[in-house]
C-alpha atoms as a PDB file:
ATOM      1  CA  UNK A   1      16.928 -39.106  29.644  1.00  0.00           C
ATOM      2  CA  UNK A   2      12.949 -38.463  30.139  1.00  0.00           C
ATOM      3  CA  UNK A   3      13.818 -35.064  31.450  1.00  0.00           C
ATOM      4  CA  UNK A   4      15.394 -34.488  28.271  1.00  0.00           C
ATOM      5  CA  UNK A   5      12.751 -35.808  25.635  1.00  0.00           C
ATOM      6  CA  UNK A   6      10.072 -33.976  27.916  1.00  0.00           C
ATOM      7  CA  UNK A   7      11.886 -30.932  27.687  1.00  0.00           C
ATOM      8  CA  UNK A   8      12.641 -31.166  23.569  1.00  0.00           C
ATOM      9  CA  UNK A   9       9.156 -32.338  23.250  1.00  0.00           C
ATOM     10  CA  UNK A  10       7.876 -29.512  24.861  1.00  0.00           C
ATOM     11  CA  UNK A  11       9.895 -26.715  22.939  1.00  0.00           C
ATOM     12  CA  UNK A  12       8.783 -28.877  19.431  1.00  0.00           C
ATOM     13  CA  UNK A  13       5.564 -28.034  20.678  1.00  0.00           C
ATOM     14  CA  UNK A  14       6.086 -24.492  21.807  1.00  0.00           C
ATOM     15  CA  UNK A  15       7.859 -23.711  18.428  1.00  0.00           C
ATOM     16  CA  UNK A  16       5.398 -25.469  16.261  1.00  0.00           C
ATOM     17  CA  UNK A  17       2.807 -23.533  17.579  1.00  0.00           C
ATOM     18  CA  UNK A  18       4.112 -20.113  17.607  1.00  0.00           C
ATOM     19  CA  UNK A  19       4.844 -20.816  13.653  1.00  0.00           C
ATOM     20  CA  UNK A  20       1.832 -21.832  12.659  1.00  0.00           C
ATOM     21  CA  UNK A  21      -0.346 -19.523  14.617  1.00  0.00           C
ATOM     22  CA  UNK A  22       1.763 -16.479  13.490  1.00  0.00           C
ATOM     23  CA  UNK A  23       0.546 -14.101  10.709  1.00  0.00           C
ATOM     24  CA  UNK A  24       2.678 -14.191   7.804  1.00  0.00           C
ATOM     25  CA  UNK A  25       2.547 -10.716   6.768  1.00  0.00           C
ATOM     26  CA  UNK A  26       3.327 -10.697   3.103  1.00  0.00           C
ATOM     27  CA  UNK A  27       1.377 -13.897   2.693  1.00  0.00           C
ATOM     28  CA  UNK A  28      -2.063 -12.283   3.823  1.00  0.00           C
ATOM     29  CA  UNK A  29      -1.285  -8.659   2.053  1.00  0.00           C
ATOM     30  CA  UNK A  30      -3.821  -8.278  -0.821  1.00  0.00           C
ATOM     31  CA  UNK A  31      -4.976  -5.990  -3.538  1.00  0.00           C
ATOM     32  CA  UNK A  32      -1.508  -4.706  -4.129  1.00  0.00           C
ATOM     33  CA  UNK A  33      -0.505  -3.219  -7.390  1.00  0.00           C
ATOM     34  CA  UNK A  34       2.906  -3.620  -7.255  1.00  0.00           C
ATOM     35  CA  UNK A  35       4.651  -7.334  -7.678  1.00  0.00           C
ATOM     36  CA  UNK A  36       8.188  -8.034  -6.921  1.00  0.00           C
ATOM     37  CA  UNK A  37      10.233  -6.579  -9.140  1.00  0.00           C
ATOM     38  CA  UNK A  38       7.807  -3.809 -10.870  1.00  0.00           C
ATOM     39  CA  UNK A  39       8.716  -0.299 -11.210  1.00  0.00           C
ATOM     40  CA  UNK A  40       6.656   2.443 -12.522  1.00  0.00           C
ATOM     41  CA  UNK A  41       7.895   5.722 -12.138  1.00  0.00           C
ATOM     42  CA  UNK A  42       6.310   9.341 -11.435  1.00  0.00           C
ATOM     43  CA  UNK A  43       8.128  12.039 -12.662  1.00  0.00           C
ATOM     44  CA  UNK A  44      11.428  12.493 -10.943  1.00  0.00           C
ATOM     45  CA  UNK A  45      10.384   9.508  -8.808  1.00  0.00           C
ATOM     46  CA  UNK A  46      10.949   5.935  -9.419  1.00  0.00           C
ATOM     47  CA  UNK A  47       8.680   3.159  -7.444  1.00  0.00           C
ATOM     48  CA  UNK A  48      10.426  -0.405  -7.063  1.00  0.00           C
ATOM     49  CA  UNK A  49       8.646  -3.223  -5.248  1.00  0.00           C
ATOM     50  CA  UNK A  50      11.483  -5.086  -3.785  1.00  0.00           C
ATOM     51  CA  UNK A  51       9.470  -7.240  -2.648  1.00  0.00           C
ATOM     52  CA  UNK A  52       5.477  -8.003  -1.934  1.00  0.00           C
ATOM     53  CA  UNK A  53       5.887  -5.668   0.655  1.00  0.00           C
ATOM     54  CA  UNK A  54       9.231  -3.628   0.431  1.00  0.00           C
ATOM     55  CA  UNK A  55       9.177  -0.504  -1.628  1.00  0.00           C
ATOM     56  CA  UNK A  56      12.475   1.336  -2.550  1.00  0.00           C
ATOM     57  CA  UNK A  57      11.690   4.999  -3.727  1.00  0.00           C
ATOM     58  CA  UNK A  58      14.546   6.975  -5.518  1.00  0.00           C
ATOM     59  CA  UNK A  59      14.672  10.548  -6.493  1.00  0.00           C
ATOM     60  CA  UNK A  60      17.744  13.085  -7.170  1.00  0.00           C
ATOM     61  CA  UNK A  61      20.465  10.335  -7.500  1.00  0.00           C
ATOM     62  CA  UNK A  62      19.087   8.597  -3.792  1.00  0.00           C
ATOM     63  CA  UNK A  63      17.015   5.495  -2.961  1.00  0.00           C
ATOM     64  CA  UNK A  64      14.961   5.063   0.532  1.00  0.00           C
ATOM     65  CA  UNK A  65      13.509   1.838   1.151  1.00  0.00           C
ATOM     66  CA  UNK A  66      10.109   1.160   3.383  1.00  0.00           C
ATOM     67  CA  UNK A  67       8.215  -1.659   4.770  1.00  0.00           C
ATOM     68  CA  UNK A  68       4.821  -1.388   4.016  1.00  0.00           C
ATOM     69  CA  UNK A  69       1.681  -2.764   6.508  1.00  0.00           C
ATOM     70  CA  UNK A  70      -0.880  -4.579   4.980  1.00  0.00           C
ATOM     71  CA  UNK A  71      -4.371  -4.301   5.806  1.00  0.00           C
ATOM     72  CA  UNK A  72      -6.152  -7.003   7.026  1.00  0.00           C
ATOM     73  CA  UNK A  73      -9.682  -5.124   7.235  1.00  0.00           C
ATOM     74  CA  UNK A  74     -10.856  -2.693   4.495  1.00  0.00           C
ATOM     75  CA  UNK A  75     -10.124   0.951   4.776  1.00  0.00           C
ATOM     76  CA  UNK A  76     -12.020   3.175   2.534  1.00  0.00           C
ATOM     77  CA  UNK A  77     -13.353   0.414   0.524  1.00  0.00           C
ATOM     78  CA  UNK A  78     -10.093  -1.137  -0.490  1.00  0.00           C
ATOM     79  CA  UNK A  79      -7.516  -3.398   1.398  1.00  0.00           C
ATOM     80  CA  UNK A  80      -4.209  -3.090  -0.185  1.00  0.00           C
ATOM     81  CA  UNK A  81      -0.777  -1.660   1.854  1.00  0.00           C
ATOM     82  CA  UNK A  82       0.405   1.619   3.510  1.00  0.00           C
ATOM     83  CA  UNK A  83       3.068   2.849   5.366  1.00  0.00           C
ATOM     84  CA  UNK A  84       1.648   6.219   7.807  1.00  0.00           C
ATOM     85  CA  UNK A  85       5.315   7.903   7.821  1.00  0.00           C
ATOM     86  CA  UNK A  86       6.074   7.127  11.673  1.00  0.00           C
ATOM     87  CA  UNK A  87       8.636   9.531  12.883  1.00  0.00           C
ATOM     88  CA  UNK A  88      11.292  10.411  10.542  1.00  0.00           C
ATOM     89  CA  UNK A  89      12.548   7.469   9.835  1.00  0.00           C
ATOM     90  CA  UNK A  90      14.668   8.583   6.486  1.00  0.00           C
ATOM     91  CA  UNK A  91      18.046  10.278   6.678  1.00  0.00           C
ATOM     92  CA  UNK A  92      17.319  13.777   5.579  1.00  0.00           C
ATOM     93  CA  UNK A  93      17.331  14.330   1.855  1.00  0.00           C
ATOM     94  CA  UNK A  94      16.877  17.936   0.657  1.00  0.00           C
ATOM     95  CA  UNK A  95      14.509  18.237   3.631  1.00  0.00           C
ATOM     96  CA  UNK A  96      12.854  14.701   3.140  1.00  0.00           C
ATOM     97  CA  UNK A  97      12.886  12.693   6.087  1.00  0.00           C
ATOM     98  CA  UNK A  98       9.691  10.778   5.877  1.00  0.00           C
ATOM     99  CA  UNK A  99       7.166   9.203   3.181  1.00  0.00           C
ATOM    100  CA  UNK A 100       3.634   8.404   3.628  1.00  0.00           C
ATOM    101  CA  UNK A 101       2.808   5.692   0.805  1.00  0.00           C
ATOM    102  CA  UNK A 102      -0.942   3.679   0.042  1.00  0.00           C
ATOM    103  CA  UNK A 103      -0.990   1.469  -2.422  1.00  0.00           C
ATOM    104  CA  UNK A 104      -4.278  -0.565  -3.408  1.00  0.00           C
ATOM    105  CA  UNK A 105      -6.234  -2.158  -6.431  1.00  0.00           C
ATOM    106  CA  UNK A 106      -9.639   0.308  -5.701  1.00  0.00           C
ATOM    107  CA  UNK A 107     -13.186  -2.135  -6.989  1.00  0.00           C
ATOM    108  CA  UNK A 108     -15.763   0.230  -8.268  1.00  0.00           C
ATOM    109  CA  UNK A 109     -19.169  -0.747  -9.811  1.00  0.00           C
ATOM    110  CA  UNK A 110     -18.429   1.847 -12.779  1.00  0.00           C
ATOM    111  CA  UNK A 111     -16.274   4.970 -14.238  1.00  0.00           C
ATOM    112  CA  UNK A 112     -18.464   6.994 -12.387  1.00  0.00           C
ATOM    113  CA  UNK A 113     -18.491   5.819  -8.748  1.00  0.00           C
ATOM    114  CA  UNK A 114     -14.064   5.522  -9.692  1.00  0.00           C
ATOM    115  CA  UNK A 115     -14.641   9.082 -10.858  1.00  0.00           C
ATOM    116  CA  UNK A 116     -16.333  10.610  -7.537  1.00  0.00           C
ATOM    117  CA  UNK A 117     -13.790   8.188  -5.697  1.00  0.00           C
ATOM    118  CA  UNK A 118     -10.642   9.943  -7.398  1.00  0.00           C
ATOM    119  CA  UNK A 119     -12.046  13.168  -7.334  1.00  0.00           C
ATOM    120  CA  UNK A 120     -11.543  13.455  -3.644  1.00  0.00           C
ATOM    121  CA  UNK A 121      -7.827  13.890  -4.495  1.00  0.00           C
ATOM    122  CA  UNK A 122      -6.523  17.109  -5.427  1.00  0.00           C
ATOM    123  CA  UNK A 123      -4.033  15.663  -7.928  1.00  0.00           C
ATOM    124  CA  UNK A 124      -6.230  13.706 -10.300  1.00  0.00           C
ATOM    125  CA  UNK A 125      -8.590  15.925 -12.986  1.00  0.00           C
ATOM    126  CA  UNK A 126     -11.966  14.493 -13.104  1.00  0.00           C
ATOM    127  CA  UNK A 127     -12.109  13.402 -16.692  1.00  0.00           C
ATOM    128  CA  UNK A 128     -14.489  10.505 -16.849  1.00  0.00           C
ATOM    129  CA  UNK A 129     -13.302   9.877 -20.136  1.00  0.00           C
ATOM    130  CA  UNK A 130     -10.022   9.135 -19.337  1.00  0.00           C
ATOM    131  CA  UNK A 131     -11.029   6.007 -16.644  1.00  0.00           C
ATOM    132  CA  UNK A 132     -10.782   2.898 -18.186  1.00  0.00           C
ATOM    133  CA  UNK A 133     -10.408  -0.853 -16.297  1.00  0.00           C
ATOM    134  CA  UNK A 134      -6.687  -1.658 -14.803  1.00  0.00           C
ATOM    135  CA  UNK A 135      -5.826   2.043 -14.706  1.00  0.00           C
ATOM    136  CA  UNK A 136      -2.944   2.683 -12.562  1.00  0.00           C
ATOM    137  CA  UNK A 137      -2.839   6.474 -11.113  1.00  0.00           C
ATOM    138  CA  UNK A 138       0.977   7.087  -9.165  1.00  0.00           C
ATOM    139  CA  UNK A 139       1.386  10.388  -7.505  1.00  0.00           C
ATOM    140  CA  UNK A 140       3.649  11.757  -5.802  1.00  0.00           C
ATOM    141  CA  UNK A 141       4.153  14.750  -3.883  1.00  0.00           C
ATOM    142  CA  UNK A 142       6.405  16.629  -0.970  1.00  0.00           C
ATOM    143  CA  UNK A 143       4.702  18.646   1.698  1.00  0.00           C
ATOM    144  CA  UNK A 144       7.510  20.597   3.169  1.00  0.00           C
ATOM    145  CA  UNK A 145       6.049  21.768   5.860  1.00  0.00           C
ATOM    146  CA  UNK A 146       5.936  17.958   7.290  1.00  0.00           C
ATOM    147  CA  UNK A 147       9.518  17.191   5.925  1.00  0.00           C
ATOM    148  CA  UNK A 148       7.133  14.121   3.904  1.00  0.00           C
ATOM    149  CA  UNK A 149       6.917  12.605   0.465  1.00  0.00           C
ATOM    150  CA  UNK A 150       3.518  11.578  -0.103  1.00  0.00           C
ATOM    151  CA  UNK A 151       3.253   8.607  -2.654  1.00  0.00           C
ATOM    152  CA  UNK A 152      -0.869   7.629  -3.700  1.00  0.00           C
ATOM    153  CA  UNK A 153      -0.741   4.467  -5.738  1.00  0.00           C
ATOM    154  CA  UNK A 154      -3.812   2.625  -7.035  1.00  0.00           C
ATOM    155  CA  UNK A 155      -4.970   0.472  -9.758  1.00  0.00           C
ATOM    156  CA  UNK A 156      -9.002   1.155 -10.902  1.00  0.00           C
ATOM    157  CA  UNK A 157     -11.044  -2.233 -11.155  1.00  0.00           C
ATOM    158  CA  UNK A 158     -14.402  -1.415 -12.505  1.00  0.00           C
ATOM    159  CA  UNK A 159     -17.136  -4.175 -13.013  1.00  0.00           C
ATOM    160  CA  UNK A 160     -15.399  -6.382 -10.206  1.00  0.00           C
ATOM    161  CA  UNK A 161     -16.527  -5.204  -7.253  1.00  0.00           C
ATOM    162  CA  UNK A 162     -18.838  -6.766  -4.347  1.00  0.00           C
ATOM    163  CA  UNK A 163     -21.889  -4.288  -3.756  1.00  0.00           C
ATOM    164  CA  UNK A 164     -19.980  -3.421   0.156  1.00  0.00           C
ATOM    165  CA  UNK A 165     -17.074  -2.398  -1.914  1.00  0.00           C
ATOM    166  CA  UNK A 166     -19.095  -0.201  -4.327  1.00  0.00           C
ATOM    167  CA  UNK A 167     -20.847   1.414  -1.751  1.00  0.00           C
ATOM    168  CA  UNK A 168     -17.897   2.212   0.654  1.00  0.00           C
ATOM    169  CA  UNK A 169     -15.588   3.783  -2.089  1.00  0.00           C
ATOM    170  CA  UNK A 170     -18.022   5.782  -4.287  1.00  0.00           C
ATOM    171  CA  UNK A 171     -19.389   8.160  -1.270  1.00  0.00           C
ATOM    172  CA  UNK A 172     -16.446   8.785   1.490  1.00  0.00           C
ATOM    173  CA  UNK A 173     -14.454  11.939   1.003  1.00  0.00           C
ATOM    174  CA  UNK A 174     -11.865  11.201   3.420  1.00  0.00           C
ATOM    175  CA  UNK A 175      -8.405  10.775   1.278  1.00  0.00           C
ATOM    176  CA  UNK A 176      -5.737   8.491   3.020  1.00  0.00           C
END
C-alpha cells in the first residue's frame, strides 16, 4: 500500500510540475491584431482568427488553416506572431502550397518613424498623410516561383511606444 501512495505521489508530482512549468503558447502571444473571431479581408482573401493563434485563410472558394508561433523576444521592434511557411504544408491550390504570415501591433514614436518603417515594403505607398493611430495595413501576395502566399498584417500604434521600440523599428530595412 506505501508502494502505491509513493508511486501516485510521485507522478502528482511529476505531472504537476510539467504543467506548471510548461509555456502556454497562446497565453504568452502578444501584440496580435487579430482576436478570436475577427476577420478582415484583402481583396480576394479573407483572414479569420480562429483562435488567438489559429488563422484560417480562404481564397477562390478554399480555406487553409495555420498555427501561428508567437514571439517571445522582439523581432524587428515588434513581438506579435508568424508562421515562416515550413515545407509545403498546404494541399496544392492553383499552385499554392505554402503561406508565410506576420502579424503584429508595430509601436512607433510618430507617423514618420511608422512611415520609414512601412516604406521598407514594396506594397505600401509612402503617404504620410494617410498614417493615422490603430491603422491596420493587410497584404497579401503569391510569389509563384516559391509556390507561397505571403500575408503582412500589422496594426500602427503611434505615441505608445518605449524609446527601444522606437529606435529598433524606425531604422532596420530588413522586411519579415
Amino acid at each position: 500500500m506505501v508502494r502505491v501512495m509513493k508511486y501516485f505521489a510521485k507522478s502528482f508530482l511529476i505531472v504537476f510540475l510539467l504543467t506548471s512549468c510548461s509555456t502556454n503558447q497562446e497565453h504568452q502571444a502578444k501584440d496580435l491584431v487579430l482576436q478570436t473571431g475577427d476577420r478582415l479581408k484583402c481583396g480576394e482573401y479573407l483572414v479569420t482568427a480562429t483562435s488567438k493563434l489559429k488563422r484560417t485563410v480562404s481564397w477562390d472558394g478554399i480555406s487553409r488553416d495555420l498555427e501561428l508561433w508567437p514571439r517571445f523576444g522582439e523581432w524587428d521592434g515588434h513581438f506579435g506572431a508568424y508562421y515562416p511557411g515550413v515545407g509545403d504544408h498546404w494541399k496544392d491550390h492553383n499552385g499554392v502550397s505554402r503561406c508565410v504570415y506576420d502579424e503584429s501591433i508595430v509601436f512607433f514614436a510618430d507617423k514618420t518613424s511608422a512611415a520609414t518603417w512601412l516604406s521598407r515594403f514594396s506594397w505600401f505607398e509612402n503617404e504620410q498623410d494617410e498614417i493615422t493611430d490603430g491603422q491596420v495595413y493587410l497584404h497579401c501576395k503569391i510569389d509563384p516561383s516559391r509556390n507561397q502566399l505571403n500575408i503582412w498584417l500589422y496594426r500602427v500604434e503611434i505615441g505608445e511606444t518605449t524609446a527601444s521600440s522606437a529606435e529598433k523599428t524606425s531604422g532596420q530595412s530588413d522586411a519579415p
